[in-house]
N, C-alpha and C. Protein backbone atom coordinates (compact mmCIF):
# COMPACT_ATOMS: atom_id res chain seq x y z
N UNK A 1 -59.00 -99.52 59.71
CA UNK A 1 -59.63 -100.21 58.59
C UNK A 1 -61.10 -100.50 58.93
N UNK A 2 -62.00 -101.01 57.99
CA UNK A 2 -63.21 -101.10 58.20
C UNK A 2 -63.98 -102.30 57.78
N UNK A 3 -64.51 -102.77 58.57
CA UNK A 3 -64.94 -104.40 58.86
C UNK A 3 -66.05 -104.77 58.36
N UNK A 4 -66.22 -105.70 57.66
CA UNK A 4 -67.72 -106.06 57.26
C UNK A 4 -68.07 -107.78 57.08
N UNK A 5 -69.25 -108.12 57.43
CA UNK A 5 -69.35 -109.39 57.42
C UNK A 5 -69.49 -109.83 55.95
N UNK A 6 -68.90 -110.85 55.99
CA UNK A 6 -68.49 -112.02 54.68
C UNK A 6 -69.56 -113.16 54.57
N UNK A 7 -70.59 -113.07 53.42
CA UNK A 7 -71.77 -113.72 53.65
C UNK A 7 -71.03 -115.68 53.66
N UNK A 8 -69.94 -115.40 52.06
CA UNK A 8 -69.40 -117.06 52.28
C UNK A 8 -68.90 -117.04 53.32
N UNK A 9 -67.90 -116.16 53.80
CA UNK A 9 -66.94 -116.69 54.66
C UNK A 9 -67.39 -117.14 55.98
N UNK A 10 -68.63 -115.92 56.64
CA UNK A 10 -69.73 -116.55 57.82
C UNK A 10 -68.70 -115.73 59.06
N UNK A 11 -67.84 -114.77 58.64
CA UNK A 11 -67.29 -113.66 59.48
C UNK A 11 -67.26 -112.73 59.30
N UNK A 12 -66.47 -111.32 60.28
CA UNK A 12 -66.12 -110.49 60.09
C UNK A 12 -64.94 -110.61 58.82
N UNK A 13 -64.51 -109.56 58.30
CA UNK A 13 -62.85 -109.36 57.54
C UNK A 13 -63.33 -107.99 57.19
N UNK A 14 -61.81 -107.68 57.06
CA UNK A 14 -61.38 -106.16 56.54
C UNK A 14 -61.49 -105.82 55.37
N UNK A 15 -61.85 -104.86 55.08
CA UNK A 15 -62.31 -104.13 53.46
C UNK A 15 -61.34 -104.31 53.13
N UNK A 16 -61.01 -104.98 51.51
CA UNK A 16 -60.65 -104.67 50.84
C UNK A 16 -60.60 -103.40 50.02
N UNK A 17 -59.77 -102.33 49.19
CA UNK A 17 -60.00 -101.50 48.64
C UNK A 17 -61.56 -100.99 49.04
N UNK A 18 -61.52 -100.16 50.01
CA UNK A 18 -62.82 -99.50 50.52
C UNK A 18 -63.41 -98.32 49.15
N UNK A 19 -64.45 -98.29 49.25
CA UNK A 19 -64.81 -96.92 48.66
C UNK A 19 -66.46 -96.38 49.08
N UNK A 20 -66.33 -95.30 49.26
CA UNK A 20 -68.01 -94.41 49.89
C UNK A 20 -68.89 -94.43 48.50
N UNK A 21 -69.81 -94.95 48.60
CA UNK A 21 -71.03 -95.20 48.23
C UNK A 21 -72.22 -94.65 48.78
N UNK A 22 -73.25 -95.12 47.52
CA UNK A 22 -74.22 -94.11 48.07
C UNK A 22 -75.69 -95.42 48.04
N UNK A 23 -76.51 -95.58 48.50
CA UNK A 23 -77.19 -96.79 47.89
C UNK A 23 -78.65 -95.88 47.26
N UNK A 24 -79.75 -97.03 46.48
CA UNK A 24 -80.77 -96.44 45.85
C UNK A 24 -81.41 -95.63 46.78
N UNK A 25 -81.53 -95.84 48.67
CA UNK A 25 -82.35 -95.33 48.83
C UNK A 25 -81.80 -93.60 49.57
N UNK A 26 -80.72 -93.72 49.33
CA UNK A 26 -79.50 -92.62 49.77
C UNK A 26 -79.05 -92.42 50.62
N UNK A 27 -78.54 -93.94 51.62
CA UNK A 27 -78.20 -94.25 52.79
C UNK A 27 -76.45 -94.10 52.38
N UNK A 28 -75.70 -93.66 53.06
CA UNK A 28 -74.22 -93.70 52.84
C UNK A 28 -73.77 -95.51 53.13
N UNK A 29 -72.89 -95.83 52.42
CA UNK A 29 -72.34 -96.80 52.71
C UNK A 29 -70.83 -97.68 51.95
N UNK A 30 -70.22 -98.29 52.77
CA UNK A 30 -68.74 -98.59 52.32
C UNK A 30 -68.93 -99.72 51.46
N UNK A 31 -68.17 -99.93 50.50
CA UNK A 31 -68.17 -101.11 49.32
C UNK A 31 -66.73 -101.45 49.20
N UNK A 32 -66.33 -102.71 48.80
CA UNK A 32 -65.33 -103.25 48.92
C UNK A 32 -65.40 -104.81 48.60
N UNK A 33 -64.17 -105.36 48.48
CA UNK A 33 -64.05 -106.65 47.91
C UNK A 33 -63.46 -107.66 49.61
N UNK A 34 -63.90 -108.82 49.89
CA UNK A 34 -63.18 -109.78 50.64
C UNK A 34 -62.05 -110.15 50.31
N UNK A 35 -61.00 -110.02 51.24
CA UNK A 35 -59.80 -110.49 51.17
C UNK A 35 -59.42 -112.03 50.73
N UNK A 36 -60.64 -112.80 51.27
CA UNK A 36 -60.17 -114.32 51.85
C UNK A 36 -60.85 -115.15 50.47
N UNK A 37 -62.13 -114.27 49.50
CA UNK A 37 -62.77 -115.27 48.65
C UNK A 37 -62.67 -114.19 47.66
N UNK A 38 -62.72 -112.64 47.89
CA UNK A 38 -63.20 -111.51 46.83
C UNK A 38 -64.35 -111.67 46.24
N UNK A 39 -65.43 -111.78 47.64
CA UNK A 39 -66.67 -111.51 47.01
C UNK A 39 -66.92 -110.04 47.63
N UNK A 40 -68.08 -109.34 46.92
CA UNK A 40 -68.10 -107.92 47.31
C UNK A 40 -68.97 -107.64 48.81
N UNK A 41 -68.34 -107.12 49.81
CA UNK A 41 -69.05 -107.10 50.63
C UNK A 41 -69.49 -105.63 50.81
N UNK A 42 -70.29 -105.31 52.07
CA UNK A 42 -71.10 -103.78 52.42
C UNK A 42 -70.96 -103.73 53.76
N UNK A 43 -70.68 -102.47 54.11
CA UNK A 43 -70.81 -101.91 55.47
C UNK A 43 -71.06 -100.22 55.61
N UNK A 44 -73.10 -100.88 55.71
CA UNK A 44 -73.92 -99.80 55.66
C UNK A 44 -73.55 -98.62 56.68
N UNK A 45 -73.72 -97.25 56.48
CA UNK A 45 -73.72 -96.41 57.40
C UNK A 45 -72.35 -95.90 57.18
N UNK A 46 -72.29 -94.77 57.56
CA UNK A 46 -71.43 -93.32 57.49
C UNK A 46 -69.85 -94.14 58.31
N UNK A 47 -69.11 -93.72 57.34
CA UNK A 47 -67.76 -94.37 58.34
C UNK A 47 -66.59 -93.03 58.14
């Protein structure tokens, strides 16, 4: 699974429903929801 920091939560947690993204400047990156609040978090870079 793939980990990303939780700005409320102030930790790591596991992606929710992951999905590959692309951002404006066309950096690859993972998108997904927090488990613990379901706010949307990011974890930039190729996974």
């Amino acid at each position: 699974m793939v980990q990303a920091f939780c700005v409320k939560d102030k930790k790591k947690v596991e992606i929710k429903d992951p999905q590959q993204v692309k951002l404006k400047n066309g950096r690859p990156a993972v998108k997904g929801t927090c488990p613990i609040c379901g706010t949307t978090v990011y974890k930039i870079g190729k996974m």
